[in-house]
PDB file of N, CA and C in Angstrom:
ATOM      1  N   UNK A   1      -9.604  -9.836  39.612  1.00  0.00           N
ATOM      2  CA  UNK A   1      -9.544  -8.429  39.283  1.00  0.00           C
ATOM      3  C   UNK A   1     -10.592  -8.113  38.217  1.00  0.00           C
ATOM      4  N   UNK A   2     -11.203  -6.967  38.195  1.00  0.00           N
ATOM      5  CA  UNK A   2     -12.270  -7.012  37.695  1.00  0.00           C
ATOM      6  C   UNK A   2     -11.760  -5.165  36.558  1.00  0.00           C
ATOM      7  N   UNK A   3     -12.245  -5.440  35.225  1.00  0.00           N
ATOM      8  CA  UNK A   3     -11.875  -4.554  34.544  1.00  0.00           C
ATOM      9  C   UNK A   3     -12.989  -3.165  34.269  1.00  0.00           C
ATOM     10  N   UNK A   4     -12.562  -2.232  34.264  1.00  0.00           N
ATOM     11  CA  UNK A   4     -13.344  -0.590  34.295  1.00  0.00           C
ATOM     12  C   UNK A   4     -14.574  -1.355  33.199  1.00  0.00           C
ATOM     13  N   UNK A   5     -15.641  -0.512  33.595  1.00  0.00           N
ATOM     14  CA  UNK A   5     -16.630  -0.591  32.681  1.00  0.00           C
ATOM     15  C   UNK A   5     -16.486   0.332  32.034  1.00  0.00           C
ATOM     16  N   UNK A   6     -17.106   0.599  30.493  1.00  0.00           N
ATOM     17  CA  UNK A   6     -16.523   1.753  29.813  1.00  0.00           C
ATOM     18  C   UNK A   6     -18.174   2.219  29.908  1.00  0.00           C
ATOM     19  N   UNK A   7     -17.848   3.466  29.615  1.00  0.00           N
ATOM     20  CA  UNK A   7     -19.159   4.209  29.331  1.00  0.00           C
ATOM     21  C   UNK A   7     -19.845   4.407  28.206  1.00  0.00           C
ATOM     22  N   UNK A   8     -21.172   4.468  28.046  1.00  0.00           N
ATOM     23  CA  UNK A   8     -22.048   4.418  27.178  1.00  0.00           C
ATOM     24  C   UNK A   8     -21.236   5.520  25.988  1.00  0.00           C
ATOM     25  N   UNK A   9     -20.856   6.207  26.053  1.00  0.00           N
ATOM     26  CA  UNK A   9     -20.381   7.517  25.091  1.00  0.00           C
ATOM     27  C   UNK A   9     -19.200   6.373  24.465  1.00  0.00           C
ATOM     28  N   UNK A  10     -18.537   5.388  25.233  1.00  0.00           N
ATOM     29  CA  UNK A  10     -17.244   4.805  24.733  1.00  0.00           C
ATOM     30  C   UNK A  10     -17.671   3.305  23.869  1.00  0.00           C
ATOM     31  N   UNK A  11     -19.068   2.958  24.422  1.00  0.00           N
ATOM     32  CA  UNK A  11     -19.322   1.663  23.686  1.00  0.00           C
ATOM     33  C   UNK A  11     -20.011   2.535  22.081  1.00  0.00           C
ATOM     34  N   UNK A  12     -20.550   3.705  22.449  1.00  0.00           N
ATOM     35  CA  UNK A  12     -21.466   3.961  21.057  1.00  0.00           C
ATOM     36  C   UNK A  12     -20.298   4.679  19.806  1.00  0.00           C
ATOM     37  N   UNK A  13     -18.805   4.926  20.496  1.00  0.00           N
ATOM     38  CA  UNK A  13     -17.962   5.034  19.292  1.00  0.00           C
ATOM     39  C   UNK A  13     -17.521   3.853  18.871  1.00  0.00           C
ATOM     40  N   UNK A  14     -16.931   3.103  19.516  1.00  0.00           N
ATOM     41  CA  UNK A  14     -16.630   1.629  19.306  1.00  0.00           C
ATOM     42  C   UNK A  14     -17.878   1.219  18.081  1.00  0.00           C
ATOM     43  N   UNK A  15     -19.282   0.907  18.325  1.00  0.00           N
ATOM     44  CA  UNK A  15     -20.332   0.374  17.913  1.00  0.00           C
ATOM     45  C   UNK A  15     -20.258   1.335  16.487  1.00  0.00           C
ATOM     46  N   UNK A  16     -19.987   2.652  16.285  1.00  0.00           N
ATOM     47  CA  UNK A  16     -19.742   3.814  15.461  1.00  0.00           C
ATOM     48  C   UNK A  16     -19.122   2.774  14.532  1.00  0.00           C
ATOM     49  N   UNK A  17     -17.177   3.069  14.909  1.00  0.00           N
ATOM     50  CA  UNK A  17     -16.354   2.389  14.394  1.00  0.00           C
ATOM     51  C   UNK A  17     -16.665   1.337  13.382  1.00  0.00           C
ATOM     52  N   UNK A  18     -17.390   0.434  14.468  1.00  0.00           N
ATOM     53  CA  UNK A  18     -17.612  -1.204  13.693  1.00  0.00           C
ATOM     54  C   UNK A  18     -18.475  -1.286  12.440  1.00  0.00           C
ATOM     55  N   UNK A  19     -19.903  -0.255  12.998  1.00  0.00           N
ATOM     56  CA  UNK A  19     -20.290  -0.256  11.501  1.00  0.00           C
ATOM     57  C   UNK A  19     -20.484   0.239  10.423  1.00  0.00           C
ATOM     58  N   UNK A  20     -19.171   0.837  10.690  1.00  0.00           N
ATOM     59  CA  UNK A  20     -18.376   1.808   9.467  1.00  0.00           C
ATOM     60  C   UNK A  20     -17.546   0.922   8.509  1.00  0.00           C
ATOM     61  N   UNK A  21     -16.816   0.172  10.090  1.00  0.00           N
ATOM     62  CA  UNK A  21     -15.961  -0.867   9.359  1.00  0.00           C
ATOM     63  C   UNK A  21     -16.789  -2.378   8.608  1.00  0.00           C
ATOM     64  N   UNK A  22     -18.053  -2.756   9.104  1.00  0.00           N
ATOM     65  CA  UNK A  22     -18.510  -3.313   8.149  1.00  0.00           C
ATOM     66  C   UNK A  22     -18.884  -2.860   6.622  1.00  0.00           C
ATOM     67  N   UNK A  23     -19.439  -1.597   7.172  1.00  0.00           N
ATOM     68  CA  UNK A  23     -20.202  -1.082   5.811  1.00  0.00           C
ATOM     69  C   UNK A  23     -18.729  -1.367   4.626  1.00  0.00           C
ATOM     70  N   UNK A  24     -17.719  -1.166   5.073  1.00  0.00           N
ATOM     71  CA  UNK A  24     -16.156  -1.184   4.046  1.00  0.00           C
ATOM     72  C   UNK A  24     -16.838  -2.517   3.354  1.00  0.00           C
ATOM     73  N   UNK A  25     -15.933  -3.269   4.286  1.00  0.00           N
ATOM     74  CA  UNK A  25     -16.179  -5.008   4.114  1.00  0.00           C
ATOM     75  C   UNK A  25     -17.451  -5.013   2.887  1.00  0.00           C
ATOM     76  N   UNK A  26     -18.421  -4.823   2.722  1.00  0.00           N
ATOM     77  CA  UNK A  26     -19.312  -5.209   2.417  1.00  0.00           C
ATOM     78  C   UNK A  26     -19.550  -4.260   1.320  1.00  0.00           C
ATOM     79  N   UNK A  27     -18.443  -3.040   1.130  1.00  0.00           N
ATOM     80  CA  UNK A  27     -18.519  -2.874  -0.285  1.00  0.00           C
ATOM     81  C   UNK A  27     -17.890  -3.114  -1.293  1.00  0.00           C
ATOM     82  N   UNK A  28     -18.775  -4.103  -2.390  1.00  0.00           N
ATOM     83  CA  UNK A  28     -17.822  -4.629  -3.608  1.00  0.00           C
ATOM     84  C   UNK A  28     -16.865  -4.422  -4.122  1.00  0.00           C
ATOM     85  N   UNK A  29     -17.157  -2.782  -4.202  1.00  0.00           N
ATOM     86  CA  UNK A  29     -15.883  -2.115  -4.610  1.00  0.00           C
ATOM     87  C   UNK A  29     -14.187  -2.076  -3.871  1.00  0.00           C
ATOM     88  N   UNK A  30     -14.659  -2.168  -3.086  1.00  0.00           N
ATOM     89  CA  UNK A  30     -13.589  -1.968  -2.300  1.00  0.00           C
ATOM     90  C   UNK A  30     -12.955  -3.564  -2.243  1.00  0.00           C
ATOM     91  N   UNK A  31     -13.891  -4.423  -2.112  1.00  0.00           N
ATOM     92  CA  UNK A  31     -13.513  -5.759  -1.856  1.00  0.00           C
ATOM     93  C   UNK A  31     -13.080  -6.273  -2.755  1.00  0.00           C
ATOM     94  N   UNK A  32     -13.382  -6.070  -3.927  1.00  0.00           N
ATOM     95  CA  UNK A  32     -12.533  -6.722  -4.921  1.00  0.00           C
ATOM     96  C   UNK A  32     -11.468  -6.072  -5.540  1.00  0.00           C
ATOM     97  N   UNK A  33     -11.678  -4.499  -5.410  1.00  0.00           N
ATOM     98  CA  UNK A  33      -9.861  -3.724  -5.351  1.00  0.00           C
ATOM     99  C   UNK A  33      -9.059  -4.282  -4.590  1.00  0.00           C
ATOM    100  N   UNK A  34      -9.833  -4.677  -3.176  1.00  0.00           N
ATOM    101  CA  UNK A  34      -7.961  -5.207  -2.375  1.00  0.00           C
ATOM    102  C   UNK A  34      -8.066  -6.628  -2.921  1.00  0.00           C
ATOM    103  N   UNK A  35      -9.243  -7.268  -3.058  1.00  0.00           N
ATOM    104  CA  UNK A  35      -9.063  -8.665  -3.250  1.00  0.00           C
ATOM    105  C   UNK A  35      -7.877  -8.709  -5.070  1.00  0.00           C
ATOM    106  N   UNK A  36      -8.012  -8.061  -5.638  1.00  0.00           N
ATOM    107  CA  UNK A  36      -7.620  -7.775  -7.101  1.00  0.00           C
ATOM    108  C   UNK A  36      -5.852  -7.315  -6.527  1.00  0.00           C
ATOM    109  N   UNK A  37      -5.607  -6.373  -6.032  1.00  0.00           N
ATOM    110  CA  UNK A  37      -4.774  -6.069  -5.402  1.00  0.00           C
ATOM    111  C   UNK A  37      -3.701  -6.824  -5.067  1.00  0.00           C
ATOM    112  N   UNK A  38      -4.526  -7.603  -3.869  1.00  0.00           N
ATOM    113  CA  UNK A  38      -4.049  -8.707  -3.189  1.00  0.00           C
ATOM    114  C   UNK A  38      -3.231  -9.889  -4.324  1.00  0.00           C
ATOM    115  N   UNK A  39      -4.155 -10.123  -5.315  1.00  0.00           N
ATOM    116  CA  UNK A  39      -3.944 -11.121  -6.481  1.00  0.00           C
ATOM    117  C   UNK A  39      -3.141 -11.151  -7.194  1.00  0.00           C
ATOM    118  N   UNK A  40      -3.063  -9.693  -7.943  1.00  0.00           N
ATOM    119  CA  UNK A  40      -1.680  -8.889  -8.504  1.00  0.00           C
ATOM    120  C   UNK A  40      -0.325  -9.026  -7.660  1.00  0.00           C
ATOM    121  N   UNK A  41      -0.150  -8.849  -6.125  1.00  0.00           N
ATOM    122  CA  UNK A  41       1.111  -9.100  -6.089  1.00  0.00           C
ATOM    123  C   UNK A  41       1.335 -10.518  -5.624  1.00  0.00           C
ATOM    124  N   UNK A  42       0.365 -11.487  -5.153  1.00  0.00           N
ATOM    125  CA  UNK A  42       0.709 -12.907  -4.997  1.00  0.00           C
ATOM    126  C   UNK A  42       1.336 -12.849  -6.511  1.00  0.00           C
ATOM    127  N   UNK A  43       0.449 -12.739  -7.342  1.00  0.00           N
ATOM    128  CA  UNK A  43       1.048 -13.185  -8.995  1.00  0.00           C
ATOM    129  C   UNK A  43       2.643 -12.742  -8.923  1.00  0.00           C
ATOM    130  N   UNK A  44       2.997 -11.448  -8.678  1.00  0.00           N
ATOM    131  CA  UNK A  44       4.238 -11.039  -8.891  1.00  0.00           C
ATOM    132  C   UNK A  44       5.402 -11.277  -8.133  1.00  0.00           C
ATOM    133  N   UNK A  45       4.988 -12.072  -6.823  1.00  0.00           N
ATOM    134  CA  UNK A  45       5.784 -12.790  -5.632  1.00  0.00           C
ATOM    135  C   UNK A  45       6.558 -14.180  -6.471  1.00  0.00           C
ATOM    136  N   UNK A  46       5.034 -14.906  -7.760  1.00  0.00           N
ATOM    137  CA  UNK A  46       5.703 -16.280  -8.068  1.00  0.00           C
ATOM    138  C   UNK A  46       6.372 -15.530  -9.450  1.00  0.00           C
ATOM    139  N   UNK A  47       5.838 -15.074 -10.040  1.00  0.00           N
ATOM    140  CA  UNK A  47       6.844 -14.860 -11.629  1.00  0.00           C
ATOM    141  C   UNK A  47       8.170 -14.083 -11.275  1.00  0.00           C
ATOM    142  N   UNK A  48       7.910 -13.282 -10.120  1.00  0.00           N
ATOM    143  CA  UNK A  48       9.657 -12.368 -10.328  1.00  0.00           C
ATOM    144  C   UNK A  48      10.901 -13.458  -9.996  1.00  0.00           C
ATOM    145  N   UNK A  49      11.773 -12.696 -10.495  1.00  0.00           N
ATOM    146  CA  UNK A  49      12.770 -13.652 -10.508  1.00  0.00           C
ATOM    147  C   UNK A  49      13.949 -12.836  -9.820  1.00  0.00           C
ATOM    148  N   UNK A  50      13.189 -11.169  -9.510  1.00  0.00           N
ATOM    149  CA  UNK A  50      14.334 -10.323  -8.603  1.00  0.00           C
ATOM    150  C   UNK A  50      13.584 -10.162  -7.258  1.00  0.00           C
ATOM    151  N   UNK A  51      14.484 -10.509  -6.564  1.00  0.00           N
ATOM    152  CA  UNK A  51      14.474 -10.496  -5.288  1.00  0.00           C
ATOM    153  C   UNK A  51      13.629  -9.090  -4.280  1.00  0.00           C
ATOM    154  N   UNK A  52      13.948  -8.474  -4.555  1.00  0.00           N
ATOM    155  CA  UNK A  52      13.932  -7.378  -4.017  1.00  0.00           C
ATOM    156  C   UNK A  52      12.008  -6.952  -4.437  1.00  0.00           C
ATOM    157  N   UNK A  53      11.805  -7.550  -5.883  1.00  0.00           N
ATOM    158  CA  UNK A  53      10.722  -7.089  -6.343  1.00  0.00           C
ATOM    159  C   UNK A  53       9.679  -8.387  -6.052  1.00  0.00           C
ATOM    160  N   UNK A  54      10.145  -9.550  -5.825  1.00  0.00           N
ATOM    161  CA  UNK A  54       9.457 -10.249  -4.724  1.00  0.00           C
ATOM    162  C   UNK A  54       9.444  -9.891  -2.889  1.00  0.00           C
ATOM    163  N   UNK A  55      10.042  -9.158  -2.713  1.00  0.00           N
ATOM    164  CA  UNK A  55      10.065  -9.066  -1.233  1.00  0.00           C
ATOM    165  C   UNK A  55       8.671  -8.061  -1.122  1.00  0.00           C
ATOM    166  N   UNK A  56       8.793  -6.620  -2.528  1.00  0.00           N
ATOM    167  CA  UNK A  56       8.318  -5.696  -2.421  1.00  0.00           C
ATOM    168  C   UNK A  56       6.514  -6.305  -2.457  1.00  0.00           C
ATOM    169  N   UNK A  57       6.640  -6.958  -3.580  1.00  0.00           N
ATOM    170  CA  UNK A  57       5.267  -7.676  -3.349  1.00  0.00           C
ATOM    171  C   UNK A  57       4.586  -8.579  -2.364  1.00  0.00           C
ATOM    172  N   UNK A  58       5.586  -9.364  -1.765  1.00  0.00           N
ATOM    173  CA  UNK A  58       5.411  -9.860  -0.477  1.00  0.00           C
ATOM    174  C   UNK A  58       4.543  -8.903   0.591  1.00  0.00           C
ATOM    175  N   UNK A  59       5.028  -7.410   0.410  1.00  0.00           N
ATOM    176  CA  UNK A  59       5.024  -6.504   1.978  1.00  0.00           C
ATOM    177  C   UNK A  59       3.671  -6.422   1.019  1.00  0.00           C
ATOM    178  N   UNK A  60       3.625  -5.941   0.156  1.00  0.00           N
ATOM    179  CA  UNK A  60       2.360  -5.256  -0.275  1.00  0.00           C
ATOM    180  C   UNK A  60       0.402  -6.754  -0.207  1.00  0.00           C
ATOM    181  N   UNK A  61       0.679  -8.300  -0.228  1.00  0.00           N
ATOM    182  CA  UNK A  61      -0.251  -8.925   0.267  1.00  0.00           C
ATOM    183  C   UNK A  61      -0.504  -8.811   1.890  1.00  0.00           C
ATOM    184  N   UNK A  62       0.841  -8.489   2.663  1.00  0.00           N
ATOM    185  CA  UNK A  62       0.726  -8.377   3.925  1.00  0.00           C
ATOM    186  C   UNK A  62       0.196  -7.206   4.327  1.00  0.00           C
ATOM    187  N   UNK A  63      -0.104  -6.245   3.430  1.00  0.00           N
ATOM    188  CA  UNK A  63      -0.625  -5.092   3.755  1.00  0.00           C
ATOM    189  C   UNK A  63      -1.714  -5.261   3.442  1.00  0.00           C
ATOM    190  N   UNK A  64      -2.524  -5.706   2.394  1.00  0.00           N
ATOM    191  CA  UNK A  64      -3.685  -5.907   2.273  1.00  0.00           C
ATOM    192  C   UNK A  64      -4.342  -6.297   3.367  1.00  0.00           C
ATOM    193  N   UNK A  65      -3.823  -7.895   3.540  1.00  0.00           N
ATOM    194  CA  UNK A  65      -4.004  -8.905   4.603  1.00  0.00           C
ATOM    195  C   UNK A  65      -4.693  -7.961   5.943  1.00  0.00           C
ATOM    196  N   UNK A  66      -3.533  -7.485   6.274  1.00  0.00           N
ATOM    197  CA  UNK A  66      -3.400  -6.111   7.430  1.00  0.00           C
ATOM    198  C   UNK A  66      -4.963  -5.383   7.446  1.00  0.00           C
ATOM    199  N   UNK A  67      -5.083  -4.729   6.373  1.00  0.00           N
ATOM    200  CA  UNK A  67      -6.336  -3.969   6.231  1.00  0.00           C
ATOM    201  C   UNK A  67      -7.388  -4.915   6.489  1.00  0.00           C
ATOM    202  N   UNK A  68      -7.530  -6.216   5.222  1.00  0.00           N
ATOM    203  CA  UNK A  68      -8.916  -6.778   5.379  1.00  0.00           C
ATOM    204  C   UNK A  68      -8.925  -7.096   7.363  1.00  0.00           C
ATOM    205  N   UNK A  69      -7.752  -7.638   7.862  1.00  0.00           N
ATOM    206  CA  UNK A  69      -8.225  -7.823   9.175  1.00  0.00           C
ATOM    207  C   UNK A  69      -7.966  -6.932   9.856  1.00  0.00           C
ATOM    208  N   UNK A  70      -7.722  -5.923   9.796  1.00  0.00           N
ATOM    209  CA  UNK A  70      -8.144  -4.628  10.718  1.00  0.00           C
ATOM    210  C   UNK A  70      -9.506  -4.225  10.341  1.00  0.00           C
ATOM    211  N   UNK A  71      -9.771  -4.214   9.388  1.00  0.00           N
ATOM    212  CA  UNK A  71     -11.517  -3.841   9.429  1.00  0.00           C
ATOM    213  C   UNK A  71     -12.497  -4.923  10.332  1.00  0.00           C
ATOM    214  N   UNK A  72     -11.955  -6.265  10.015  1.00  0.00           N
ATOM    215  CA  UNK A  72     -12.799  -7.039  10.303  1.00  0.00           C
ATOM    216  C   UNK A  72     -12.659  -7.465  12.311  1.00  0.00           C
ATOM    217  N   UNK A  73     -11.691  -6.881  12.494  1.00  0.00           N
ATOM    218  CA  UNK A  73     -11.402  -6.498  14.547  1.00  0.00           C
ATOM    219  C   UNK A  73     -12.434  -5.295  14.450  1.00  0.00           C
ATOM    220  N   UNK A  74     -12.678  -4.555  13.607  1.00  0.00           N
ATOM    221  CA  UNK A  74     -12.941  -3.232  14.602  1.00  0.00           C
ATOM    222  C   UNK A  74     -14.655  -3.915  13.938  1.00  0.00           C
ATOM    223  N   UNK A  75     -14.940  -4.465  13.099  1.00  0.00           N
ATOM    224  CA  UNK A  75     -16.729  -4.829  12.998  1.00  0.00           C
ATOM    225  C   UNK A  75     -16.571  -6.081  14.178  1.00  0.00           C
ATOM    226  N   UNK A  76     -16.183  -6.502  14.615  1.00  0.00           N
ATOM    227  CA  UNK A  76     -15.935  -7.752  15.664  1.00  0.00           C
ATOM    228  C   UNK A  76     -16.528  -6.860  16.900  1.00  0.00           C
ATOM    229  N   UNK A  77     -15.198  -5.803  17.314  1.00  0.00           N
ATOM    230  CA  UNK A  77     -15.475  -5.007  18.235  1.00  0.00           C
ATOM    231  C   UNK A  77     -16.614  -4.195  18.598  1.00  0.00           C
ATOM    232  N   UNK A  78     -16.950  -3.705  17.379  1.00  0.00           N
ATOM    233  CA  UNK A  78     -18.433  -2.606  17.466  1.00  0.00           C
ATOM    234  C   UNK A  78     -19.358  -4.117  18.079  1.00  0.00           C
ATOM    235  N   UNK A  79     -19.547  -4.938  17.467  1.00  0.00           N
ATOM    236  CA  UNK A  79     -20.676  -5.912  17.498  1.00  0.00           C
ATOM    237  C   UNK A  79     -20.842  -6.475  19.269  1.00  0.00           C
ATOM    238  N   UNK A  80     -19.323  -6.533  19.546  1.00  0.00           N
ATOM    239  CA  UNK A  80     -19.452  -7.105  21.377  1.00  0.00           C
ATOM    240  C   UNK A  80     -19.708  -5.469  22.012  1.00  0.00           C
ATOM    241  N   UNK A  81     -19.447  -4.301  21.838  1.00  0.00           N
ATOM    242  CA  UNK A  81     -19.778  -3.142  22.341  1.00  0.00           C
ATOM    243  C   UNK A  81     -21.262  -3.290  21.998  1.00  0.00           C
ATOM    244  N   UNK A  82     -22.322  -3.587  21.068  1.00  0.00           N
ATOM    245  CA  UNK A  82     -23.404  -3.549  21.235  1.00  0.00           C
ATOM    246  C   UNK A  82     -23.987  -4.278  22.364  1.00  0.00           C
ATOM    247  N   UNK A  83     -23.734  -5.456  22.178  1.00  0.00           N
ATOM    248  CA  UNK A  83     -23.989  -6.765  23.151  1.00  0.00           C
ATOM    249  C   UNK A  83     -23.261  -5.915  24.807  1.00  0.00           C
ATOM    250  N   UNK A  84     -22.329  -5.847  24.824  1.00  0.00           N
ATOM    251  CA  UNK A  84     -22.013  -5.102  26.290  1.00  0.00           C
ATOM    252  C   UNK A  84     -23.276  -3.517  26.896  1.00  0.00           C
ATOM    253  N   UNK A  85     -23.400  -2.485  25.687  1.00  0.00           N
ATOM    254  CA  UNK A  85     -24.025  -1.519  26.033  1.00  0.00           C
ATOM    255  C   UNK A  85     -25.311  -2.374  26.054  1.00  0.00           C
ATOM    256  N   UNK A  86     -26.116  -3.291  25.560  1.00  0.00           N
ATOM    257  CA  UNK A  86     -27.555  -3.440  25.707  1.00  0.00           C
ATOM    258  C   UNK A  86     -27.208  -4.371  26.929  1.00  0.00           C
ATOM    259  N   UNK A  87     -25.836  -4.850  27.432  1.00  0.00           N
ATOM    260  CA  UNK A  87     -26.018  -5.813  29.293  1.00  0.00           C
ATOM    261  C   UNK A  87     -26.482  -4.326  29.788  1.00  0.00           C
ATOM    262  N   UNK A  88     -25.840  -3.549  29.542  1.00  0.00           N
ATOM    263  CA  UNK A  88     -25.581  -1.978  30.902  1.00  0.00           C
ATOM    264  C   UNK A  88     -27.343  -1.830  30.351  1.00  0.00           C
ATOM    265  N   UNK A  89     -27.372  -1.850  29.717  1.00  0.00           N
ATOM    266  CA  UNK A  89     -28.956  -0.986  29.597  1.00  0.00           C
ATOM    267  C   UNK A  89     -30.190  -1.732  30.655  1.00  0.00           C
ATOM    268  N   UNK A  90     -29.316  -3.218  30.255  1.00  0.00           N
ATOM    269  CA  UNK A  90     -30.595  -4.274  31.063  1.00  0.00           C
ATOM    270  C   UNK A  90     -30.524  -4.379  32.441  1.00  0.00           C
ATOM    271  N   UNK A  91     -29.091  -3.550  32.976  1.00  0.00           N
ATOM    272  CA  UNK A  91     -29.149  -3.816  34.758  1.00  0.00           C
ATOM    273  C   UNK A  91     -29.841  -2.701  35.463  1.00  0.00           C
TER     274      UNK A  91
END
């Protein structure tokens, strides 16, 4: 079975997307807020000693987590939408 080809209008948002979502990734600022972020509630996962305020910090690295790899699917994605729109260009 063979899957729809998408159209040039659908690979150049995708390709949009991705290097939007790199440009994130690759700004300091941002990277070391979640990375800082991220750090702050690992820290507060081992010192709490209430439950509830370890769970809360728990959700909040998994959310980070979440973000850094949702940016880094959709720069994945833009990058094979390039590579796919320049096959369509070459047939």
């Amino acid at each position: 079975m063979q899957r729809n080809q998408k159209s040039v209008a659908e690979y150049d948002a995708q390709i949009a997307k991705g290097n939007e979502a790199a440009a994130l990734l690759s700004n300091p600022l941002l990277t070391s807020t979640l990375d800082k972020l991220e750090a702050e509630a690992t820290q507060k996962m081992i010192d709490s000693l209430v439950l509830s305020e370890r769970e809360l910090a728990w959700h909040r690295v998994q959310a980070m987590r979440a973000l850094k790899a949702e940016l880094q699917t959709l720069t994945n994605t833009g990058r094979l939408a390039k590579q796919k729109k320049d096959q369509l260009k070459g047939e």
